[in-house]
N, C-alpha and C. Protein backbone atom coordinates (compact mmCIF):
# COMPACT_ATOMS: atom_id res chain seq x y z
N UNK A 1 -3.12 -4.31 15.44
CA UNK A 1 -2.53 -4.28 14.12
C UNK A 1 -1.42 -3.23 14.09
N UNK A 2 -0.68 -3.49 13.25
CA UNK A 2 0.44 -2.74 12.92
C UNK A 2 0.23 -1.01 12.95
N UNK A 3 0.83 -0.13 13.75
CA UNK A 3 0.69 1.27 14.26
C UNK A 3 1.04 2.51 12.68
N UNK A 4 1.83 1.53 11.71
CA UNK A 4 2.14 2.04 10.44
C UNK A 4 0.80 2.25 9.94
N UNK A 5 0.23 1.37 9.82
CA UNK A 5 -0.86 1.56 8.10
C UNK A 5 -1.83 2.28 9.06
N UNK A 6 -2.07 2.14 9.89
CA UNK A 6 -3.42 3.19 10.82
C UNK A 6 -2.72 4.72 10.23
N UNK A 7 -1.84 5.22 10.71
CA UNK A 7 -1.01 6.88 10.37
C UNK A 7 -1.03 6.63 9.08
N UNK A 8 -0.67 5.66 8.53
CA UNK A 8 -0.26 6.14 6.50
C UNK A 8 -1.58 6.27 5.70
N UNK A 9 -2.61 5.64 6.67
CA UNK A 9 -4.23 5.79 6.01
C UNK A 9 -4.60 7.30 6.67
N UNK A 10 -4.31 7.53 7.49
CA UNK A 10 -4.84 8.87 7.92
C UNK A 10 -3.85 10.11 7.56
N UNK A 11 -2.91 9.64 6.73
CA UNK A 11 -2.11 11.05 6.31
C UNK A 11 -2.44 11.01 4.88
N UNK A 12 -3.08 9.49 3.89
CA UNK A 12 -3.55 9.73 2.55
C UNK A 12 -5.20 9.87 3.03
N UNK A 13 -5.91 10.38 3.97
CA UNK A 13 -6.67 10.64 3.91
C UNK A 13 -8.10 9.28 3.64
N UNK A 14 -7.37 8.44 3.81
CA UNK A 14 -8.48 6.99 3.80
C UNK A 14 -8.77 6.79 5.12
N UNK A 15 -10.21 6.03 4.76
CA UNK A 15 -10.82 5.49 6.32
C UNK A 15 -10.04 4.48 6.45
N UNK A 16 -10.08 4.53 7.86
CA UNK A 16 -9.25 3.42 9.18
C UNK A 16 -10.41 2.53 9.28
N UNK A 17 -10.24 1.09 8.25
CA UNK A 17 -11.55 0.45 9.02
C UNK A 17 -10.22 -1.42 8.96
N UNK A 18 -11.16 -2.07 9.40
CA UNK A 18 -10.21 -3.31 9.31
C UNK A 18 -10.00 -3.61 7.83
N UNK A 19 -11.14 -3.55 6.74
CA UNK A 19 -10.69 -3.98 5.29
C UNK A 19 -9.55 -3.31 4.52
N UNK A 20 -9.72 -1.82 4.61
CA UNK A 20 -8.80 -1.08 4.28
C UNK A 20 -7.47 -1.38 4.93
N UNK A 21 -7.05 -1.72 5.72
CA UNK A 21 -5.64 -2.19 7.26
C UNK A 21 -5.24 -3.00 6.24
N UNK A 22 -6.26 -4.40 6.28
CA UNK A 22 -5.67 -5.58 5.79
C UNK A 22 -5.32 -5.66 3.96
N UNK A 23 -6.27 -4.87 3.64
CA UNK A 23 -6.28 -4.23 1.85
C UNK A 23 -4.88 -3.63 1.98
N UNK A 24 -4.56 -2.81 2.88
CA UNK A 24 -3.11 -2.16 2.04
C UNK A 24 -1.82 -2.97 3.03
N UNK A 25 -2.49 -3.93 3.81
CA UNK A 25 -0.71 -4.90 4.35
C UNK A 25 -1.06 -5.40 3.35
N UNK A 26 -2.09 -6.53 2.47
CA UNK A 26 -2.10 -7.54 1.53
C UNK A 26 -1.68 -7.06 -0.33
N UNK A 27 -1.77 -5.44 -0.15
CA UNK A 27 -1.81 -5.09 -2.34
C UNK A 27 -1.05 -3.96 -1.95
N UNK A 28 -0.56 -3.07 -0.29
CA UNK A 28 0.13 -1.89 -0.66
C UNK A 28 -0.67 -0.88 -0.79
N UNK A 29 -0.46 0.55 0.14
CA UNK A 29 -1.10 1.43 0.54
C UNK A 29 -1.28 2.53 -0.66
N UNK A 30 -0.53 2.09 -1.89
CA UNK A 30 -0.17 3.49 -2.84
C UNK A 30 -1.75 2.13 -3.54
N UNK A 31 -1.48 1.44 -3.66
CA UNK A 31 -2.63 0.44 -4.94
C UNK A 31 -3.97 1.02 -4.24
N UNK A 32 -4.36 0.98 -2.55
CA UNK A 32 -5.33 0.95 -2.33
C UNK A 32 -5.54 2.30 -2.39
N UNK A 33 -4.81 3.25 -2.15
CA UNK A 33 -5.40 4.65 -2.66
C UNK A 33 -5.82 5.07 -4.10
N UNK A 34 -4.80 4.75 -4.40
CA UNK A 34 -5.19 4.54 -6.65
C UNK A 34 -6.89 3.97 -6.57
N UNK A 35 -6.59 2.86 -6.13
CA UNK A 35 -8.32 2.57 -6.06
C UNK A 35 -9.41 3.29 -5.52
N UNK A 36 -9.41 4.23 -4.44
CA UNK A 36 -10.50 5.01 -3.87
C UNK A 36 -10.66 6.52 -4.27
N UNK A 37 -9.42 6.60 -4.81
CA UNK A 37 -9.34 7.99 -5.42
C UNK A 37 -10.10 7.64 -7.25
N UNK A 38 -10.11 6.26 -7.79
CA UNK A 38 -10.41 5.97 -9.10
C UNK A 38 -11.97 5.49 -8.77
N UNK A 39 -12.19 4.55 -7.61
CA UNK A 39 -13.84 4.32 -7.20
C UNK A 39 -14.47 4.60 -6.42
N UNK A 40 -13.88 5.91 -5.34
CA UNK A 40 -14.39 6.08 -4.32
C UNK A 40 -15.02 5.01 -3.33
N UNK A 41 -15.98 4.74 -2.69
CA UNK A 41 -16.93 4.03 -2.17
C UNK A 41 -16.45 2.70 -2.71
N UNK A 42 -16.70 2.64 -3.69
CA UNK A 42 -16.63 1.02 -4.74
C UNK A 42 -14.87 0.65 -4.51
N UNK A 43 -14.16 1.13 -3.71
CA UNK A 43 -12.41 0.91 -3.82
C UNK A 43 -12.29 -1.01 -3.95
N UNK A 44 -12.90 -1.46 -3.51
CA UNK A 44 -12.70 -2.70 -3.02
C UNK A 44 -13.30 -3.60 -4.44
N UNK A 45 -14.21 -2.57 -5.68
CA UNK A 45 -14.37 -3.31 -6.85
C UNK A 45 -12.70 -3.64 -7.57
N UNK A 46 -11.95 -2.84 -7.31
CA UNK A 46 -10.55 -2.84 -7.82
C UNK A 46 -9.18 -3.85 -7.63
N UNK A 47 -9.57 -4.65 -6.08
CA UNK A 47 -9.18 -5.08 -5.87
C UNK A 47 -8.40 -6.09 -6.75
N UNK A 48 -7.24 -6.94 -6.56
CA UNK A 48 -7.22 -7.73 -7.06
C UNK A 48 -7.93 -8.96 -6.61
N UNK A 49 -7.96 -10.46 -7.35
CA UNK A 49 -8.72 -11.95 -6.75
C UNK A 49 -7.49 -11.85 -5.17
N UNK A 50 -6.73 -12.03 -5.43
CA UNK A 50 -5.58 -13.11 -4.44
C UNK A 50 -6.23 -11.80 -2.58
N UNK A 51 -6.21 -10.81 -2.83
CA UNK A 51 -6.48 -9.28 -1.88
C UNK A 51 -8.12 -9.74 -1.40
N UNK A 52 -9.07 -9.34 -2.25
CA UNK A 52 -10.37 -9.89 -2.44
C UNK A 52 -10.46 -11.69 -1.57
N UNK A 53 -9.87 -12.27 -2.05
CA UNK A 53 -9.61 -13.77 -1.12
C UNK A 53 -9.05 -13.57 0.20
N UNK A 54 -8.26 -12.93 0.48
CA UNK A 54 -7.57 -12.38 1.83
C UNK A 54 -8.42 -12.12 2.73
N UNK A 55 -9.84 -11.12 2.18
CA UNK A 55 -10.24 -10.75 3.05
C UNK A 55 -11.55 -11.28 3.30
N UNK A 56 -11.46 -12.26 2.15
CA UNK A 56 -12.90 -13.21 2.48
C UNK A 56 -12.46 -14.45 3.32
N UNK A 57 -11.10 -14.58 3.37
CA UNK A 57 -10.85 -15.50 4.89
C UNK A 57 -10.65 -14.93 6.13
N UNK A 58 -10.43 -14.03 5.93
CA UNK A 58 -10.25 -13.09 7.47
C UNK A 58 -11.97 -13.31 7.61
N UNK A 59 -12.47 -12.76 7.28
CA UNK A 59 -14.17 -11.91 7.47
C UNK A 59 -14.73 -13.65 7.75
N UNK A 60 -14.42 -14.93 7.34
CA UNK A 60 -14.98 -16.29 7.67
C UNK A 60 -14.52 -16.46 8.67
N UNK A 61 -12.68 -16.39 9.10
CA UNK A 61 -12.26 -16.72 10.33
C UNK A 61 -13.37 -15.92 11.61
N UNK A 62 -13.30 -14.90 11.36
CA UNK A 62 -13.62 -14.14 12.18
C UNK A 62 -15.20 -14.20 12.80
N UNK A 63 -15.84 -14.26 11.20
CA UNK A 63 -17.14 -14.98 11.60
C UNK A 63 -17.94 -16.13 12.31
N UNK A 64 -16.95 -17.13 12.12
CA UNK A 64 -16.66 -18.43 12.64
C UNK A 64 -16.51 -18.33 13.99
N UNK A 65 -15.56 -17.02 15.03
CA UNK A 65 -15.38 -17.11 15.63
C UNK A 65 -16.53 -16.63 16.74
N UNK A 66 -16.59 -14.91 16.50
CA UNK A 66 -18.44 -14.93 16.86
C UNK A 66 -19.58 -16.03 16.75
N UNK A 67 -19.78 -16.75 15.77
CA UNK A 67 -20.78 -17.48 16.02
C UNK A 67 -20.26 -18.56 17.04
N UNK A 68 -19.47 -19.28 16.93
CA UNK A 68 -18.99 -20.02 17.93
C UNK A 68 -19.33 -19.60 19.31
N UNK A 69 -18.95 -18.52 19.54
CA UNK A 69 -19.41 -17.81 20.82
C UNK A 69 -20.48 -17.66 21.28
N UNK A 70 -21.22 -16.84 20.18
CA UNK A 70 -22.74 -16.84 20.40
C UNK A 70 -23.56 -18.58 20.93
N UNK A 71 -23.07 -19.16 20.54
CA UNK A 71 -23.48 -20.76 20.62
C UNK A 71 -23.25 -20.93 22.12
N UNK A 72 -21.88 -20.16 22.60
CA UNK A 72 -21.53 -20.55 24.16
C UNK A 72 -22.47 -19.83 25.08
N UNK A 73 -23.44 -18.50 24.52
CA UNK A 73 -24.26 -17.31 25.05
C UNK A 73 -25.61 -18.05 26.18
């Protein structure tokens, strides 16, 4: 993933995880901080639907793809 949002999460002081990456390429790194600094823990209640949908197709693609695999095990 992009070498930007990894440094711009670790200079506002947010965790580096994949939701957060794809949360601030998909709503913008200033929205997703507003949100964790306003819900801490809960940042991702803030989300918007269209952000929230983003990452419930990533997290299916992805799921889809492990199990697939596991099936080849």
């Amino acid at each position: 993933m992009n070498v930007e949002i990894p440094r711009l999460l670790k200079s506002f002081n947010l965790p580096d995880t994949v939701e957060t990456r794809l949360s601030c390429y998909n709503w913008g790194i200033g929205n997703i901080k507003k949100a964790y600094e306003k819900y801490g823990d809960d940042w991702q209640d803030a989300l918007p639907q269209e952000t929230k949908g983003y990452l419930m197709k990533y997290n299916k693609l992805i799921g889809s793809k492990y199990h697939k695999m596991s099936l080849c095990l």
